[in-house]
Protein backbone atom coordinates (compact mmCIF):
# COMPACT_ATOMS: atom_id res chain seq x y z
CA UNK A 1 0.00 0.00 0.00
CA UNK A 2 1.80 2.91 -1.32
CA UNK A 3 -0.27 6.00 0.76
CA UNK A 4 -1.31 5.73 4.58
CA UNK A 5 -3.01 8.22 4.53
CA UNK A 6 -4.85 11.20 6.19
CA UNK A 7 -6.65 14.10 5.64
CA UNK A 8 -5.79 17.12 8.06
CA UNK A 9 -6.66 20.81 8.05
CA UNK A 10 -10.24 21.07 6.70
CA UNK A 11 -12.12 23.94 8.09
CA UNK A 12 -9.62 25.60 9.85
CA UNK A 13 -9.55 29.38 9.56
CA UNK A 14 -7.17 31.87 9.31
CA UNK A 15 -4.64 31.50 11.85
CA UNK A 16 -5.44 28.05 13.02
CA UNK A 17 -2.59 26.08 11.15
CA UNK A 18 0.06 27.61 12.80
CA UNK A 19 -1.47 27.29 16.31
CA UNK A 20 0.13 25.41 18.90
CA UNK A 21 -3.02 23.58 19.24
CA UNK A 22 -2.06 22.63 15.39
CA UNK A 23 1.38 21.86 16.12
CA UNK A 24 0.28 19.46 18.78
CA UNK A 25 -2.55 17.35 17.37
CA UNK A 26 -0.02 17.28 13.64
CA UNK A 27 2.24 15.38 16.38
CA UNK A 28 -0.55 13.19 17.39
CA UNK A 29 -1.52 12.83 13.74
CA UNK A 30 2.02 11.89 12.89
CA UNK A 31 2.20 9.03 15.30
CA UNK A 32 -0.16 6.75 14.16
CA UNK A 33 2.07 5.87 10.82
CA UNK A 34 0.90 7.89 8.05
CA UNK A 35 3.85 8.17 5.64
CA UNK A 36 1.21 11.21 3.27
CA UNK A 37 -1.39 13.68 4.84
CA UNK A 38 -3.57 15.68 2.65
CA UNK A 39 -4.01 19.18 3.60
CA UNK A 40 -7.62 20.66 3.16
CA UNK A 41 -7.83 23.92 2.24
CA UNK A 42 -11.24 25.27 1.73
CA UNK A 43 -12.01 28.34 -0.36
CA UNK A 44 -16.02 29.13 -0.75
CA UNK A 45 -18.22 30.99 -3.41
CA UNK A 46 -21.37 33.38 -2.65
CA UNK A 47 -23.65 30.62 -4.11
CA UNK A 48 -24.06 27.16 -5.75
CA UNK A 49 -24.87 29.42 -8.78
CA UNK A 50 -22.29 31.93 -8.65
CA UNK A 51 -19.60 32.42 -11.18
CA UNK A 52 -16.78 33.89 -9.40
CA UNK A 53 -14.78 32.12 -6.44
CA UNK A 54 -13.24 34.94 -4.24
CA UNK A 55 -11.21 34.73 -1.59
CA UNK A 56 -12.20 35.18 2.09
CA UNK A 57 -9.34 37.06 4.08
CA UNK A 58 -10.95 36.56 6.96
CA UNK A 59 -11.42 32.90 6.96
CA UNK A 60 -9.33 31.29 4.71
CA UNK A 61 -5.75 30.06 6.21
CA UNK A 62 -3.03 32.31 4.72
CA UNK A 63 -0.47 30.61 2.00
CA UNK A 64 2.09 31.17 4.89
CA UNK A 65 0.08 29.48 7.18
CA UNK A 66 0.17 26.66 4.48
CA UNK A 67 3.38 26.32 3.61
CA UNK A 68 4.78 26.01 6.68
CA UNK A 69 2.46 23.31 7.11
CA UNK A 70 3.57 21.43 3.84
CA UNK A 71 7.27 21.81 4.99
CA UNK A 72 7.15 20.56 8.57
CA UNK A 73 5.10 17.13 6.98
CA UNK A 74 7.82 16.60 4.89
CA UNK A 75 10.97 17.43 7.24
CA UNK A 76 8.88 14.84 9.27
CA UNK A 77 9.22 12.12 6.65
CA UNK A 78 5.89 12.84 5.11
CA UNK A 79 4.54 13.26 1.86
CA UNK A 80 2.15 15.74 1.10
CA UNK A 81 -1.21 16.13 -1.21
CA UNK A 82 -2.35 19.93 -1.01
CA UNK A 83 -6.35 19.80 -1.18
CA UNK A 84 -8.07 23.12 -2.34
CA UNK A 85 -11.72 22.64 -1.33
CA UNK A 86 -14.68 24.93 -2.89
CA UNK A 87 -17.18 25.21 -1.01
CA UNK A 88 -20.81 27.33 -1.31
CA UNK A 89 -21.68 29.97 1.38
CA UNK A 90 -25.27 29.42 0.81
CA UNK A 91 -24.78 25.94 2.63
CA UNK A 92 -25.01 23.88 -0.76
CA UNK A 93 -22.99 20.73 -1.30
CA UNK A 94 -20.76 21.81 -4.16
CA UNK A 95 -21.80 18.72 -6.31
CA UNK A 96 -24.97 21.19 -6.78
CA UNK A 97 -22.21 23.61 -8.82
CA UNK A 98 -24.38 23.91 -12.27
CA UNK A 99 -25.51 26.01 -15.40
CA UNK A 100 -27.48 25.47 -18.09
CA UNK A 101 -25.27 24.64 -21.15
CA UNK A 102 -25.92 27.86 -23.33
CA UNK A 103 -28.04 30.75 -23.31
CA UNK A 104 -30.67 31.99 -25.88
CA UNK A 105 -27.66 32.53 -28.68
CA UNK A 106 -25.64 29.06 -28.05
CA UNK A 107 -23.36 30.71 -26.08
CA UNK A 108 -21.41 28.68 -23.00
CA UNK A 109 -21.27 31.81 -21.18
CA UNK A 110 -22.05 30.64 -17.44
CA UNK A 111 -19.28 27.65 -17.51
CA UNK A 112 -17.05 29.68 -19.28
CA UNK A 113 -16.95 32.48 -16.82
CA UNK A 114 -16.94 29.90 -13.89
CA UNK A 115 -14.22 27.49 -15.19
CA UNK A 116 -12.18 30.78 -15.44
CA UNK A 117 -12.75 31.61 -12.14
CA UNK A 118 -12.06 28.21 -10.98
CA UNK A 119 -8.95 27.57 -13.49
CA UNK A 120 -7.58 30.98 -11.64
CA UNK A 121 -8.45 29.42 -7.94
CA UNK A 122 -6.73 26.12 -8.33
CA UNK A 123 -3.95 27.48 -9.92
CA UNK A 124 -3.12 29.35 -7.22
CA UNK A 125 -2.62 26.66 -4.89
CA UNK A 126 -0.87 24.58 -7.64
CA UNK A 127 1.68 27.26 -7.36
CA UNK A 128 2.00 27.03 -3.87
CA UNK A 129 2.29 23.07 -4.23
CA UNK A 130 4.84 23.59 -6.85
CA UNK A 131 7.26 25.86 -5.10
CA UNK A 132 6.50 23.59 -1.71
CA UNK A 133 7.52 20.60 -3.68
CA UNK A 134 4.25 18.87 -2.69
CA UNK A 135 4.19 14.90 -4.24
CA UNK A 136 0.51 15.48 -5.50
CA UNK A 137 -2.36 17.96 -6.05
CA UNK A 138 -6.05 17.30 -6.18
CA UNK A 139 -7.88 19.33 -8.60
CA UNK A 140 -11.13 19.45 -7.28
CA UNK A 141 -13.64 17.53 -4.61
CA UNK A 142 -17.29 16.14 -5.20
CA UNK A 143 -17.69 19.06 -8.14
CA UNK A 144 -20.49 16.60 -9.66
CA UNK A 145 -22.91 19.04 -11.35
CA UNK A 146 -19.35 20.08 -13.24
CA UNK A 147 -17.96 16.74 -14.15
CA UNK A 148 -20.12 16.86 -17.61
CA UNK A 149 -18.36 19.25 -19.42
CA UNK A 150 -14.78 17.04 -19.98
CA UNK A 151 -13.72 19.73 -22.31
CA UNK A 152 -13.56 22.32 -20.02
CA UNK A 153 -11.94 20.38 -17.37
CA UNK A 154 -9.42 18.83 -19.83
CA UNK A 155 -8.72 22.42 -20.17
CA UNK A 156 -7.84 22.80 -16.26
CA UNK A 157 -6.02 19.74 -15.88
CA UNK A 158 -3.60 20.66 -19.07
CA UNK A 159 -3.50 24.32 -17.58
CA UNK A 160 -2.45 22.70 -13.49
CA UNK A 161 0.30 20.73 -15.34
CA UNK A 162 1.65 23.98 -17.06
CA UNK A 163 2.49 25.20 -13.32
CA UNK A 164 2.76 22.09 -11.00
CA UNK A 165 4.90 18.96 -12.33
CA UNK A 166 4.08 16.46 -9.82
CA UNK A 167 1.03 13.35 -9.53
CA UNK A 168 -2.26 14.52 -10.23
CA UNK A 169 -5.49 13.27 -8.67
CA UNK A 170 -9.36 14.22 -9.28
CA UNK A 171 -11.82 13.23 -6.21
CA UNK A 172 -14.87 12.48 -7.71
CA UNK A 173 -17.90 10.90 -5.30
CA UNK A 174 -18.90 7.54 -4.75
CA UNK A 175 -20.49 5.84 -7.65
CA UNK A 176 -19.57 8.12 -10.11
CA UNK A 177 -16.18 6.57 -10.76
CA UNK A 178 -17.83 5.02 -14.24
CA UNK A 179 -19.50 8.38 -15.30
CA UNK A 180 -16.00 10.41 -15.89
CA UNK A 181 -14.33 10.04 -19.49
CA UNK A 182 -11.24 12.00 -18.52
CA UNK A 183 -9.75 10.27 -16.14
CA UNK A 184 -6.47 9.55 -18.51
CA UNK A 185 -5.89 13.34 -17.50
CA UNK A 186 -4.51 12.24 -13.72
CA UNK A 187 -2.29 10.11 -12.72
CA UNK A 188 -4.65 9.08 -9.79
CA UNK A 189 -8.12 7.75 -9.85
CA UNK A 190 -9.72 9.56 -6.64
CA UNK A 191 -12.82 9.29 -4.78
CA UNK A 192 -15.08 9.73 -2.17
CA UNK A 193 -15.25 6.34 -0.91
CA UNK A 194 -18.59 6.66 1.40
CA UNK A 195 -19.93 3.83 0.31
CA UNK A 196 -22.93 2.18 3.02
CA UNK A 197 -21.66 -0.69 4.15
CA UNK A 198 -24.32 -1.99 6.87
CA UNK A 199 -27.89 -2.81 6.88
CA UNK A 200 -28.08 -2.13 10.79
CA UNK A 201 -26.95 0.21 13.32
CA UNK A 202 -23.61 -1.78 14.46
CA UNK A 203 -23.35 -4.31 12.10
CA UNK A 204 -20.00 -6.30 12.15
CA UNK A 205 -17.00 -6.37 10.62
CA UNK A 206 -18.17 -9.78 8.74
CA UNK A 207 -21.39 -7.74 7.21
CA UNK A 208 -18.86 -4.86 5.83
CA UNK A 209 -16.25 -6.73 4.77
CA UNK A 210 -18.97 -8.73 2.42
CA UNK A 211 -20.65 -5.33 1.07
CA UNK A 212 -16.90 -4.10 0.31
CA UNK A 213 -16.04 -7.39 -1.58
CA UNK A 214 -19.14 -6.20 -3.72
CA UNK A 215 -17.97 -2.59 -4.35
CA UNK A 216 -14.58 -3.26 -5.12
CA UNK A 217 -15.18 -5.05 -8.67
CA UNK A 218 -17.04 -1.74 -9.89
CA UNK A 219 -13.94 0.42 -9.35
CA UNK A 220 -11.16 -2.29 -10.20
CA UNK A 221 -13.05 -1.85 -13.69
CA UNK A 222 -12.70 1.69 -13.83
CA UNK A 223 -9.06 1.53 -12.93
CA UNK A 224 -8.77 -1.38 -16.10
CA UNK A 225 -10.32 1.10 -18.15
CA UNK A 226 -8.06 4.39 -17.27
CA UNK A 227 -4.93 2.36 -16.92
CA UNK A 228 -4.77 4.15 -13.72
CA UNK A 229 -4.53 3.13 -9.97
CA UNK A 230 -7.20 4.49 -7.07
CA UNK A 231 -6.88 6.48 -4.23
CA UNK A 232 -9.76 7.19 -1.47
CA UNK A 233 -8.78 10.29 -1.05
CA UNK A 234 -12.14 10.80 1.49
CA UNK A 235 -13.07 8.14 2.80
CA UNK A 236 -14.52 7.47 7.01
CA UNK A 237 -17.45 6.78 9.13
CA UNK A 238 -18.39 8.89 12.15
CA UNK A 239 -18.17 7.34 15.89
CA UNK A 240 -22.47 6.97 15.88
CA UNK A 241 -24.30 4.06 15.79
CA UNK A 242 -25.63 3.57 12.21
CA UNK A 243 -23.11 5.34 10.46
CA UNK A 244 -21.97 2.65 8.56
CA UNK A 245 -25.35 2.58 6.82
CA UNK A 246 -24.54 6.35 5.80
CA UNK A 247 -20.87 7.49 6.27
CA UNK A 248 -21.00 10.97 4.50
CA UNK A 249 -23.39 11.46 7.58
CA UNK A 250 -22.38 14.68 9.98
CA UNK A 251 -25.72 15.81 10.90
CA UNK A 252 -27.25 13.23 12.83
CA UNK A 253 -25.97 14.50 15.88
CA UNK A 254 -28.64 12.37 17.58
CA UNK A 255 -26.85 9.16 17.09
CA UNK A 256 -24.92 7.43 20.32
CA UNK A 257 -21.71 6.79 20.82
CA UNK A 258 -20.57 3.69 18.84
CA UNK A 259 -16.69 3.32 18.58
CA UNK A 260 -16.88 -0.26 17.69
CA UNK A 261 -19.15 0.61 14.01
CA UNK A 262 -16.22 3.10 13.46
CA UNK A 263 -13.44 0.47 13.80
CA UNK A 264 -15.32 -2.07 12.15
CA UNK A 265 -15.58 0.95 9.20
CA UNK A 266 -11.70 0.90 9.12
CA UNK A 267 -10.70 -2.59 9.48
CA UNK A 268 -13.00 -4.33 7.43
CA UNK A 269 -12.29 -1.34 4.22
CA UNK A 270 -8.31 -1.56 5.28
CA UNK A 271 -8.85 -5.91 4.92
CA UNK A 272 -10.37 -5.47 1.33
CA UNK A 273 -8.66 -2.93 -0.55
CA UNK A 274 -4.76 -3.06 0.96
CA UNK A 275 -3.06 -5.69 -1.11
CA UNK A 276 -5.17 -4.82 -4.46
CA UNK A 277 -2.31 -4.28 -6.95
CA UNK A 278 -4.16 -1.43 -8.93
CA UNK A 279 -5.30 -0.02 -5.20
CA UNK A 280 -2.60 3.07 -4.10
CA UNK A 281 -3.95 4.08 -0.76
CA UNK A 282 -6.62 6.15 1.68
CA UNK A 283 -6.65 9.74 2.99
CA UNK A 284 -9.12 9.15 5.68
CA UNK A 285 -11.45 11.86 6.92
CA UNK A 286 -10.40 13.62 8.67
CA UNK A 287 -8.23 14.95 11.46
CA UNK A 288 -8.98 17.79 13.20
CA UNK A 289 -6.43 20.79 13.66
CA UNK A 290 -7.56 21.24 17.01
CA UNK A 291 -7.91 17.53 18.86
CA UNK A 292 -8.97 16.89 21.92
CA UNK A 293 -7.32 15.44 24.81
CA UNK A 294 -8.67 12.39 27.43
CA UNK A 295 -10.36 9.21 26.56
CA UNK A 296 -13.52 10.72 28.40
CA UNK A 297 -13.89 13.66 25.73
CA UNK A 298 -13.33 11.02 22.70
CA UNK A 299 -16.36 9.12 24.08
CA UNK A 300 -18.09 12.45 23.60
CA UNK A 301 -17.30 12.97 20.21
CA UNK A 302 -19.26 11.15 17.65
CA UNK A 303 -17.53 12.70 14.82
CA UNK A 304 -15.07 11.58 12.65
CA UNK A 305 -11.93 12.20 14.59
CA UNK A 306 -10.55 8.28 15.61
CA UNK A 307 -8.14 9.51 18.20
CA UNK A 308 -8.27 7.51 21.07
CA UNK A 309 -11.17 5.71 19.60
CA UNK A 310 -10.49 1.65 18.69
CA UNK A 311 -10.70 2.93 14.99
CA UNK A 312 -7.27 4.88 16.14
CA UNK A 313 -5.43 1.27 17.02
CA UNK A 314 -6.74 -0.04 13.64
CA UNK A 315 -5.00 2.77 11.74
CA UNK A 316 -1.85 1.96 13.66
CA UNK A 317 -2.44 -1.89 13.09
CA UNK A 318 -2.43 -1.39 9.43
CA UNK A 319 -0.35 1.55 8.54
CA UNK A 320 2.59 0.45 11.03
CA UNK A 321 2.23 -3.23 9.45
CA UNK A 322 6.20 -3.65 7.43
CA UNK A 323 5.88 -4.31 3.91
């Protein structure tokens, strides 16, 4: 398994990266064996209809911020994939990102003036991923509504590779792996790996590990197709009982405390998918930049932070396992 992976740094704001709070739970991060760690950095526009991205000085982490960041992973031994997230401020999933195709005259004028504005967005961070010397890039998360138009975003990719010269990935969402036709434009297959996995609130490891067996064929084919190996780079289940009938879930704040469905999660997706040949790795989500410290607060969080959950001794298990 080339990339133990984690993702780190989503939703922090300006100033929280180079916190000491940071600094410590990196440390904590660091220790269960990861050898990459994808930093998250999330950038919003007004509206899911909007067609400029702007920046938000008083919420988005500085590049200083995030550079530093990039170069203490990697004096730590660690690889690095730097993550630009959009987001929407209205509170829409960006997978609702859309436009009709042309106006009255034929004209592409909404996705032209958007993929601009994006094109300008990600290429900012390529910079900073090229001058950091970051091992990979991710051109964009979940952007569903956008992944129809494979000229324009042929257009992006070819534009990212003009500034940044290292691996490429594009994180589509779970089961729409088959839908994309330009894949061949990244050297990583990427996706949102939330795939439902139980029938029942606490189902066992058995149950999951039977459901993955049955998702794994569909994206071994799409990795045939591309020529291209696969990377989760999302994939986790929250600490709630039920979860692993819905792990994109973060709303159901309702649910109890269930550590054991969260470990289950891990092991059972870790068992399946870690000796597949054309299978590169996971950036689980994710890992808070400000972690908390005693077993009694983990037992209060239901989220998706494993430390000092069991899903935290499975991560070790697996990622400190010698090749």
């Amino acid at each position: 398994m080339e990339i133990k992976g984690f993702t780190y740094g989503y939703g922090s704001r300006k100033g929280d990266l180079a916190s000491a709070e940071a600094i410590r739970s990196q440390n904590l991060l660091y220790e269960t064996g990861v050898n990459w760690v994808c930093l998250a950095v999330a950038v919003a526009q007004k509206t899911f209809y909007s067609t400029e991205i702007t920046f938000d000085f008083k919420r988005t982490p500085k590049d200083k911020e995030i550079t530093e960041t990039i170069k203490r992973a990697k004096c730590l031994g660690k690889k690095v994939c730097l993550k630009p997230i959009l987001n929407c401020m209205d509170g829409m999933w960006r997978a609702y990102i859309n436009f009709p195709d042309a106006d009255m005259m034929g004209n592409d004028r909404y996705w032209d003036e958007w993929f601009e504005s994006y094109t300008a967005f990600l290429l900012h961070y390529a910079q900073i991923a090229q001058d950091t010397q970051c091992e990979m890039f991710c051109v964009g998360c979940e952007m569903s509504g956008t992944e129809r138009k494979e000229a324009k975003w042929r257009e992006v990719i070819k534009s990212v590779r003009e500034v940044y010269t290292g691996k490429l990935t594009y994180n589509t969402n779970h089961g729409n792996e088959s839908r994309i036709n330009w894949f061949d434009t990244v050297d990583y297959i990427g996706t949102s790996a939330y795939y439902p996995v139980a029938s029942v609130p606490g189902a066992s490891k058995e149950e999951m590990i039977n459901n993955w067996k049955k998702i794994a064929p569909k994206i071994e084919e799409v990795s045939r197709r591309f020529n291209k190996p696969v990377i989760f780079v999302e994939i986790g289940c929250r600490s709630a009982k039920g979860c692993a009938m819905m792990p994109w879930d973060f709303t159901h704040k309702e649910f109890p405390y269930d550590e054991d469905e969260q470990a289950n999660f891990y092991d059972s997706c870790m068992e399946v998918f870690s000796e597949k040949e054309w299978f590169s790795g996971f950036f689980w989500w994710d890992w808070s930049t400000k972690i908390y410290e005693t077993k009694e607060e983990a037992q209060n969080n239901t989220g998706f932070n494993i430390h000092l959950k069991k899903a935290e001794e499975v991560i070790k298990k697996w990622y400190r396992k010698p090749e």
